[in-house]
N, C-alpha and C. Protein backbone atom coordinates (compact mmCIF):
# COMPACT_ATOMS: atom_id res chain seq x y z
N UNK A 1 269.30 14.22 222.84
CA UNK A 1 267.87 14.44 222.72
C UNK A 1 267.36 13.68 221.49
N UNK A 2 266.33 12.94 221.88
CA UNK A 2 265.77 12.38 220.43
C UNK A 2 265.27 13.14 219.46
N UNK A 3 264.49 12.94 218.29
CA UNK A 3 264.31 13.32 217.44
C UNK A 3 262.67 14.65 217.67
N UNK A 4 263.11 15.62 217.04
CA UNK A 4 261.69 16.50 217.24
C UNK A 4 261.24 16.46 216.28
N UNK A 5 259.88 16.13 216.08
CA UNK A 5 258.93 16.13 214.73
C UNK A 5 258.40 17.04 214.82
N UNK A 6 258.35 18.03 213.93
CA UNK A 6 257.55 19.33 214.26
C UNK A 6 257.12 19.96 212.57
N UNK A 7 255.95 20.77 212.82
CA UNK A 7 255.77 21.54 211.38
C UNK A 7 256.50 22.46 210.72
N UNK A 8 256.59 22.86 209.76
CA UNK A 8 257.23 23.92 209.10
C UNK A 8 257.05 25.45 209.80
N UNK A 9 255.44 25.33 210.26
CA UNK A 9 254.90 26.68 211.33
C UNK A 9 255.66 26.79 212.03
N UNK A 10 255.92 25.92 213.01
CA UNK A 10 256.44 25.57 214.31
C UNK A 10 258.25 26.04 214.61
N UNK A 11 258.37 25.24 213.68
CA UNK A 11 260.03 25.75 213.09
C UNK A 11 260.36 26.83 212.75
N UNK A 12 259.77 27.54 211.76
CA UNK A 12 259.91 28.81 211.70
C UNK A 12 259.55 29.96 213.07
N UNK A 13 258.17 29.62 214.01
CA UNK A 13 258.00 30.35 215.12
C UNK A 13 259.24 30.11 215.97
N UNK A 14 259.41 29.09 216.16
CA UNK A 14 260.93 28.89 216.86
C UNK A 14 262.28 29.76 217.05
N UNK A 15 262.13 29.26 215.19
CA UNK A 15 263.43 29.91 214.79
C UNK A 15 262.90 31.76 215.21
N UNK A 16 262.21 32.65 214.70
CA UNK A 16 262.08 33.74 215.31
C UNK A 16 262.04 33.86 216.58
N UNK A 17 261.80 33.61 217.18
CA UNK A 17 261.77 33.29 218.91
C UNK A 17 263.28 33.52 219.17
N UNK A 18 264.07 32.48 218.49
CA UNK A 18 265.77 32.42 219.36
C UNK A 18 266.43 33.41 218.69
N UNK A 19 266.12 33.77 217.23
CA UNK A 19 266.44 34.92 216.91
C UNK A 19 266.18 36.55 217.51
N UNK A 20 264.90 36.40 218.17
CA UNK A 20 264.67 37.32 218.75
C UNK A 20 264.94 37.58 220.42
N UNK A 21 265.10 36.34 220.73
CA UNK A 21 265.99 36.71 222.08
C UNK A 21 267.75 37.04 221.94
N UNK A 22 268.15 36.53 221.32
CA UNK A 22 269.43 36.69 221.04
C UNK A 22 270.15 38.07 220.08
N UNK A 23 269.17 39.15 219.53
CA UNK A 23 269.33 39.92 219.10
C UNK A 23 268.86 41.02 219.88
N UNK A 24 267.92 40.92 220.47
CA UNK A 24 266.92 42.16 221.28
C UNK A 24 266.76 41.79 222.51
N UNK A 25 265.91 40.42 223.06
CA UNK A 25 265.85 40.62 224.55
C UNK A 25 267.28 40.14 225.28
N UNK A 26 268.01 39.60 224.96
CA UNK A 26 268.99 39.51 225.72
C UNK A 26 270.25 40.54 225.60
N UNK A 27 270.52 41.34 224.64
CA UNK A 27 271.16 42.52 224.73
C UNK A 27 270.29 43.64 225.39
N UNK A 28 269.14 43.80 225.32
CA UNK A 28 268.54 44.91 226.59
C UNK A 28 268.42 44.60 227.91
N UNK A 29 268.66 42.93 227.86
CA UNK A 29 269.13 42.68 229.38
C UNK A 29 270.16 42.87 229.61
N UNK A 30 271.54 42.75 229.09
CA UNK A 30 272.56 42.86 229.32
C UNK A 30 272.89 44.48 229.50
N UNK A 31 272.47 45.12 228.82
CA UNK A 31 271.96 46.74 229.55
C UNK A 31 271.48 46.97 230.28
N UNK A 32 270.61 46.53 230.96
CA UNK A 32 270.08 46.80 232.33
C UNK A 32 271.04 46.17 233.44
N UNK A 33 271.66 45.38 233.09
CA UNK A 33 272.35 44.59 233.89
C UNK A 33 273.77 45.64 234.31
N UNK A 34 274.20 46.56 232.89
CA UNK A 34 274.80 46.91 233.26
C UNK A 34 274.82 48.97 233.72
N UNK A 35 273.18 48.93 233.52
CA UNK A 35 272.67 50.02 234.18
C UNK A 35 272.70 49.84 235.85
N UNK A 36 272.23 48.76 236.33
CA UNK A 36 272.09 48.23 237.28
C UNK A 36 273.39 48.53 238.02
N UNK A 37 274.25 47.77 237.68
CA UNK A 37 275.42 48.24 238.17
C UNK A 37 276.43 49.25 238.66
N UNK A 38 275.83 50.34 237.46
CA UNK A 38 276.52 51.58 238.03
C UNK A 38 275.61 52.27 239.10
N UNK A 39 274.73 51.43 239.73
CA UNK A 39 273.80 51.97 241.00
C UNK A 39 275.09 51.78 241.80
N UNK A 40 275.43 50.87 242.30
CA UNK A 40 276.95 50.81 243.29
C UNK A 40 276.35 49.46 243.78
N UNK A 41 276.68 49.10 245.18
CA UNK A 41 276.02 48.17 245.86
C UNK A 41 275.66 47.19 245.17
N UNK A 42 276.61 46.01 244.74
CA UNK A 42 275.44 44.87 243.84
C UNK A 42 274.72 43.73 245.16
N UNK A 43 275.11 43.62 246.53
CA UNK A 43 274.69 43.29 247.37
C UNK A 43 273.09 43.08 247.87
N UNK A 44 272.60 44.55 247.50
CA UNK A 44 271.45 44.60 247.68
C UNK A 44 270.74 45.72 246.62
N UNK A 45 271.24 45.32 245.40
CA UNK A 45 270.64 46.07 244.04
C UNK A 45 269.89 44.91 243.50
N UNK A 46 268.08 45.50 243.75
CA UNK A 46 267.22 44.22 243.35
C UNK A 46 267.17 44.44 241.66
N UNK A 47 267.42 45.23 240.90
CA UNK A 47 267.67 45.49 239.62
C UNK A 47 268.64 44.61 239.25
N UNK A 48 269.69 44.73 239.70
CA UNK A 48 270.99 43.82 239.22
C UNK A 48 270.64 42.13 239.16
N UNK A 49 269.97 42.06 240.27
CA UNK A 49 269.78 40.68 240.51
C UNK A 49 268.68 40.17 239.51
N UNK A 50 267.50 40.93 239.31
CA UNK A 50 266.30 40.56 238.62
C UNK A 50 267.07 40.42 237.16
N UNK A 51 267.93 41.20 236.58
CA UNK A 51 268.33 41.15 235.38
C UNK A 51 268.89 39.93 235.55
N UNK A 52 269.93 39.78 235.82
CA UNK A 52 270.51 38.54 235.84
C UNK A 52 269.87 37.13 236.05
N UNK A 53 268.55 37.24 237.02
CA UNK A 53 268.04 36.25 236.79
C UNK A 53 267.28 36.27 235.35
N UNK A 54 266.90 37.19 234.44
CA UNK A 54 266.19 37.36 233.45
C UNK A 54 267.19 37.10 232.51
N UNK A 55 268.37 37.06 232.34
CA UNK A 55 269.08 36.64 231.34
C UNK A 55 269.90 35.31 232.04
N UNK A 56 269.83 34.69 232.97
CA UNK A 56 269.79 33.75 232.91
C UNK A 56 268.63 32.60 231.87
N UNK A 57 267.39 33.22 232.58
CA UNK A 57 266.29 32.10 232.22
C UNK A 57 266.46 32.35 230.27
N UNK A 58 267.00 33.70 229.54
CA UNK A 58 266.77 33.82 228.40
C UNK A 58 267.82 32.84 228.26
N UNK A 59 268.98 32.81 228.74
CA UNK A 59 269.84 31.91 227.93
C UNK A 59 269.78 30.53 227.95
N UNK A 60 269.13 30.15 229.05
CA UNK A 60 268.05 28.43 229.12
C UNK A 60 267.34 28.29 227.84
N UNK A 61 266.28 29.35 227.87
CA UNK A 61 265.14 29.09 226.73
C UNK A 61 265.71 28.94 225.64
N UNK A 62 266.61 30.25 225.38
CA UNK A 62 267.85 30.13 223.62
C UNK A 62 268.28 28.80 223.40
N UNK A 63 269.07 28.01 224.63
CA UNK A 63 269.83 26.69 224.39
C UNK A 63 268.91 26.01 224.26
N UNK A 64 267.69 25.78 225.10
CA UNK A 64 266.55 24.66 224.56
C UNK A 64 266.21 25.07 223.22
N UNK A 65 265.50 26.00 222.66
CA UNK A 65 265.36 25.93 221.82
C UNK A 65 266.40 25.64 220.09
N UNK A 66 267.47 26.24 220.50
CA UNK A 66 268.52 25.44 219.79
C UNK A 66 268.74 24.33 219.70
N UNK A 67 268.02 23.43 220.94
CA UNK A 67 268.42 22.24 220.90
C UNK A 67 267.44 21.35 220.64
N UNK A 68 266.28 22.04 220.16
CA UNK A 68 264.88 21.33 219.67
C UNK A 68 265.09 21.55 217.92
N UNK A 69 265.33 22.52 218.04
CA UNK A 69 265.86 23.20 216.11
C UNK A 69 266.74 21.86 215.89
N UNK A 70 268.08 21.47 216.24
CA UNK A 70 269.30 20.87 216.01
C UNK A 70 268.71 19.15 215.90
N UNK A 71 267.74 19.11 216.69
CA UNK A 71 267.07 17.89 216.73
C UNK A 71 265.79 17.72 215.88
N UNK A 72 265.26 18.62 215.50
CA UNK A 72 264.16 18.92 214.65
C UNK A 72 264.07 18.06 213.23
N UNK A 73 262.88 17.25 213.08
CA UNK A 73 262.39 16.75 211.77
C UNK A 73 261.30 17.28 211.17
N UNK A 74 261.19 17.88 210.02
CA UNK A 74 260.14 18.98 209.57
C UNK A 74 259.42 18.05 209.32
N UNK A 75 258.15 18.19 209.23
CA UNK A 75 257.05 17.53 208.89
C UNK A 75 256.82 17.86 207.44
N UNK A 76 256.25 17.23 206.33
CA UNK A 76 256.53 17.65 205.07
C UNK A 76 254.87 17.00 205.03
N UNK A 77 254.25 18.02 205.15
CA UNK A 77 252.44 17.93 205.01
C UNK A 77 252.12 17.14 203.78
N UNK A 78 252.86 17.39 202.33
CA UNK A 78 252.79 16.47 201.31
C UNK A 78 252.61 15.34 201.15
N UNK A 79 253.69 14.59 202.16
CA UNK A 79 254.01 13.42 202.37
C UNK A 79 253.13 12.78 203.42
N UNK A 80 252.76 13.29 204.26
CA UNK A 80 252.11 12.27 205.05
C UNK A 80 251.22 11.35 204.80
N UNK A 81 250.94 10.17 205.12
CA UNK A 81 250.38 8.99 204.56
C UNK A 81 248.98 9.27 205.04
N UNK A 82 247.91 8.82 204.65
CA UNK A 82 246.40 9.03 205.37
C UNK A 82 245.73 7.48 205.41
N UNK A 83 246.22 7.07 205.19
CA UNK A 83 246.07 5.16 205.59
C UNK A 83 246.21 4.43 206.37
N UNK A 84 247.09 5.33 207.48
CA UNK A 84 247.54 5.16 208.81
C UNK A 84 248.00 5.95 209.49
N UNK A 85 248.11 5.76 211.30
CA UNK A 85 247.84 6.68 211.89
C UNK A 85 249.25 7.11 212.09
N UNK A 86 249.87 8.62 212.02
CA UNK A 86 250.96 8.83 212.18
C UNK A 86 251.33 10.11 212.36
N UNK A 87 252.23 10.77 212.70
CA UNK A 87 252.20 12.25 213.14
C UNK A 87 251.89 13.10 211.53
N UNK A 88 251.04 13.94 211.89
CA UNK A 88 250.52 14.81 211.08
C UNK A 88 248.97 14.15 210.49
N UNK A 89 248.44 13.37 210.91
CA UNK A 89 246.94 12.97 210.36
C UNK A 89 246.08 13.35 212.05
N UNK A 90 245.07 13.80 211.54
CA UNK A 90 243.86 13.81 212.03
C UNK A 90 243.04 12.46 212.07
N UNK A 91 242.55 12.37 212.83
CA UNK A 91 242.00 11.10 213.49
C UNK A 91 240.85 11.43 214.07
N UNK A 92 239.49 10.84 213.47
CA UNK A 92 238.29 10.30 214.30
C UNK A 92 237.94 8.98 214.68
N UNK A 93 237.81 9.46 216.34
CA UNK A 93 237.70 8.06 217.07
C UNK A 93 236.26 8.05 217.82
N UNK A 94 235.85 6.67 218.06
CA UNK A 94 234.94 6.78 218.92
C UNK A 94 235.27 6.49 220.41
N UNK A 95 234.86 6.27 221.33
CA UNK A 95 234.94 6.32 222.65
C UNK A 95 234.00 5.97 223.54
N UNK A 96 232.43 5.14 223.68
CA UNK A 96 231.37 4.75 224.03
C UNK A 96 230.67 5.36 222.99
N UNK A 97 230.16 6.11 223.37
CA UNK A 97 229.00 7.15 222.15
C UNK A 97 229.84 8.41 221.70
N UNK A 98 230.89 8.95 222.67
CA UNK A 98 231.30 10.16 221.93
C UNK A 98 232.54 9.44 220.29
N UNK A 99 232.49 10.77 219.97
CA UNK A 99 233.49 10.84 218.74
C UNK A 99 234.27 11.98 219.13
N UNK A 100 235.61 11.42 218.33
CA UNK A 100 236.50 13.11 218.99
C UNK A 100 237.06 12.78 217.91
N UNK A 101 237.56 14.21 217.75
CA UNK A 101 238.74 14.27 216.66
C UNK A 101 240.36 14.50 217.45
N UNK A 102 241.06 13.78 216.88
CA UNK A 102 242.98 14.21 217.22
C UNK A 102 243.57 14.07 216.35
N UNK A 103 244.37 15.28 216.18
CA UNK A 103 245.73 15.34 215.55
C UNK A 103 246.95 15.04 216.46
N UNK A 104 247.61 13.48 215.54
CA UNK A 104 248.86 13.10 215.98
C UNK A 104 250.02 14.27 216.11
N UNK A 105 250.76 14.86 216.74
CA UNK A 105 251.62 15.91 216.49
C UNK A 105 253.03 15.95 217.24
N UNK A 106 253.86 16.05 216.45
CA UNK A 106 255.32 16.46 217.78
C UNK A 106 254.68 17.17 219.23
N UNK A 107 255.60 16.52 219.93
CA UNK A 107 255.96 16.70 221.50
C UNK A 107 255.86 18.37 221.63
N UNK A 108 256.46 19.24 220.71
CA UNK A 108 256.85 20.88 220.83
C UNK A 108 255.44 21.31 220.65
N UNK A 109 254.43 20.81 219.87
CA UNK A 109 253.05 21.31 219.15
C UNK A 109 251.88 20.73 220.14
N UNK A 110 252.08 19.94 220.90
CA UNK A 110 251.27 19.40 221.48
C UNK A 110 249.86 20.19 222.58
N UNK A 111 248.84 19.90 222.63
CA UNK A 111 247.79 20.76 222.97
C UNK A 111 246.83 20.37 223.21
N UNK A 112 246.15 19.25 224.24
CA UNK A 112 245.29 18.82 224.39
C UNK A 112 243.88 19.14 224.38
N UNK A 113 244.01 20.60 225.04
CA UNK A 113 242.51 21.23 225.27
C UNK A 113 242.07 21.30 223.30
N UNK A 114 243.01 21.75 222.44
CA UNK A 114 242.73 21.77 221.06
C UNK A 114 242.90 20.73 219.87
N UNK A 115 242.64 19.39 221.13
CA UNK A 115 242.75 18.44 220.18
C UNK A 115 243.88 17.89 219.68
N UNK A 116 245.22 18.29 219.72
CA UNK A 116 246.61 17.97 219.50
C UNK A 116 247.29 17.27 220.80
N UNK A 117 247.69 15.91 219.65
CA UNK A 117 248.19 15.08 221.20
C UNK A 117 249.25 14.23 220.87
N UNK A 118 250.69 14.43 221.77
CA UNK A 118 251.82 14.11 221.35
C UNK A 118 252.11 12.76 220.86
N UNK A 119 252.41 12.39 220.25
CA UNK A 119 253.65 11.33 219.51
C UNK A 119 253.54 10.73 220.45
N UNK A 120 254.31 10.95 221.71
CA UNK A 120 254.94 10.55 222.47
C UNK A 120 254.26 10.17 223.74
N UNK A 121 253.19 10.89 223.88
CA UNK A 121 252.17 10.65 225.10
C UNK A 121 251.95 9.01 224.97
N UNK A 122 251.19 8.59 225.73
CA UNK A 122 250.29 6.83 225.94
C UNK A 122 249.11 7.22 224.73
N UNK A 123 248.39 8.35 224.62
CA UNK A 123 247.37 8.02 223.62
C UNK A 123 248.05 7.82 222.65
N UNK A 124 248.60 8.72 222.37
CA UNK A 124 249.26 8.75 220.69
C UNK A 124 250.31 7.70 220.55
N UNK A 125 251.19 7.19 221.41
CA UNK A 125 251.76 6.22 221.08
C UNK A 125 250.51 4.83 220.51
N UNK A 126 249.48 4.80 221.27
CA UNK A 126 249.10 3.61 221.25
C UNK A 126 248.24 4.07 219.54
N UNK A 127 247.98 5.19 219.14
CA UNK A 127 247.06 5.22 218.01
C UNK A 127 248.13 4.95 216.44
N UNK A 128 249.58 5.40 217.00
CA UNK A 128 250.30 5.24 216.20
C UNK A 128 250.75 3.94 215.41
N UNK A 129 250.30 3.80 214.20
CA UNK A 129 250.55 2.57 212.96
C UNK A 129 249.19 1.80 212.80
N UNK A 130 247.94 2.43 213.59
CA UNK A 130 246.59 1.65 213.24
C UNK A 130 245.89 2.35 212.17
N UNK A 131 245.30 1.53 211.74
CA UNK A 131 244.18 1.84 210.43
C UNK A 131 242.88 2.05 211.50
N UNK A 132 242.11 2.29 210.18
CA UNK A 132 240.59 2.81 210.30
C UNK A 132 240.11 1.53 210.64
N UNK A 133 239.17 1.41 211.87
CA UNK A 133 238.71 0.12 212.08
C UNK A 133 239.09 -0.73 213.00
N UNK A 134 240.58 -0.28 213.80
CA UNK A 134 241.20 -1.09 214.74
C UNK A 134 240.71 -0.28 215.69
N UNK A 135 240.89 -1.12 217.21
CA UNK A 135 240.47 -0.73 218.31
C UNK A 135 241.82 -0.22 219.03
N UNK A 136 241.82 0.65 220.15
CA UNK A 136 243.14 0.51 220.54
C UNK A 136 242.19 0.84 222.12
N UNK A 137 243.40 0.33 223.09
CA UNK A 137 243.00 0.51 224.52
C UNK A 137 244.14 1.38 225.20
N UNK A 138 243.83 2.04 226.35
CA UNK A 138 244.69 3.18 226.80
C UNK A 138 244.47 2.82 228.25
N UNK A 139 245.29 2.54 228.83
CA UNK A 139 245.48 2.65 230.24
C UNK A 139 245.40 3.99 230.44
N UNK A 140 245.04 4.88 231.35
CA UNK A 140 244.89 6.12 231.71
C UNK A 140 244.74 6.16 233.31
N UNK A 141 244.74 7.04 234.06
CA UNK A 141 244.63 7.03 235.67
C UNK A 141 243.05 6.64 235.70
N UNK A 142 241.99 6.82 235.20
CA UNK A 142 240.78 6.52 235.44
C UNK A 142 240.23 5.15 234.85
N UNK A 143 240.95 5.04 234.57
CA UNK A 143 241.33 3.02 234.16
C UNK A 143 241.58 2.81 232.54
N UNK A 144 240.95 1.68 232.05
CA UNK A 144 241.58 1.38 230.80
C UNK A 144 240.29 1.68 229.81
N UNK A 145 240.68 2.55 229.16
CA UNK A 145 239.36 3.30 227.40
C UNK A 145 240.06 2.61 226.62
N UNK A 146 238.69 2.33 225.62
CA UNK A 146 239.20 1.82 224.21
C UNK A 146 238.32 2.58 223.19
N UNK A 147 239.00 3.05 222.49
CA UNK A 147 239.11 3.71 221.42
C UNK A 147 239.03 3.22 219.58
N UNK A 148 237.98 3.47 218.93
CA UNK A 148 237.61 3.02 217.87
C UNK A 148 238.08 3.83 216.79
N UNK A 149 239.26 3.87 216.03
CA UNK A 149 239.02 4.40 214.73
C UNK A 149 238.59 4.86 213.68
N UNK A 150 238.04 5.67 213.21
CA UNK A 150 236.42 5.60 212.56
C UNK A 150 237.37 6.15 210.92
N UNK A 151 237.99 7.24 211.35
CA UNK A 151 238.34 7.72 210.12
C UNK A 151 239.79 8.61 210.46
N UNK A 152 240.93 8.25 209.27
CA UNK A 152 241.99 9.44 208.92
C UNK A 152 242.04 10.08 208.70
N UNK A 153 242.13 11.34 208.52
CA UNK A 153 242.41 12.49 207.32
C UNK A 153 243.44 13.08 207.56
């Protein structure tokens, strides 16, 4: 897995997340699982089965997320440059007459309806390493936008 750029927020929500499946929801599944069981019949015990599919999917989510942590680059808000465009700056662009604002952000943080737009997507790749003042163009399904820089922060 490549590299995850993510915030200090982000990392820490994470990290509670796998901590908290791995301490609480997946040992009360593993109790039900084995409540379930002493019903008799695992054939057609829809308890048995629902658990198991429920600690299946927990132990997916645990390993992904272990494996976003293990790959994880903290973002160090200090450091980020505001001279150019790069994960962790805010960005005003123009677009015909509108202006929008975006924050560059890791792939894990990403959120379009709120303005957060991945690294990794076509917009953000293409806004990534321009200054204030360059144009950038975006192929998109509704054809090709170009996009004006106006300001970093």
């Amino acid at each position: 897995m490549t590299t995850q750029f993510i915030s200090q927020k982000k990392y820490t929500a994470l990290t509670e997340e796998l901590d908290h499946l791995q301490k609480v929801d997946m040992l009360e599944t593993a109790k039900q699982i084995n409540e379930a069981k002493e019903l008799g019949d695992l054939k057609e015990n829809a308890e048995y089965h629902m658990a198991r599919e429920k600690l299946s999917w927990q132990k997916g989510r645990a390993a992904e997320i272990d494996n976003i942590l293990s790959n994880a680059k903290i973002l160090d808000e200090n450091n980020i440059r505001k001279d150019v465009v790069g994960i962790g700056v805010t960005i005003l662009v123009q677009r015909g007459e509108k202006e929008k604002e975006y924050t560059i952000v890791g792939a894990q943080e990403a959120d379009p309806l709120e303005g957060k737009i991945s690294n990794e997507s076509p917009l953000g790749q293409a806004f990534l390493g321009k200054v204030v003042g360059d144009s950038v163009e975006v192929e998109v399904p509704a054809g090709l936008q170009t996009y004006n820089i106006l300001e970093i922060k």
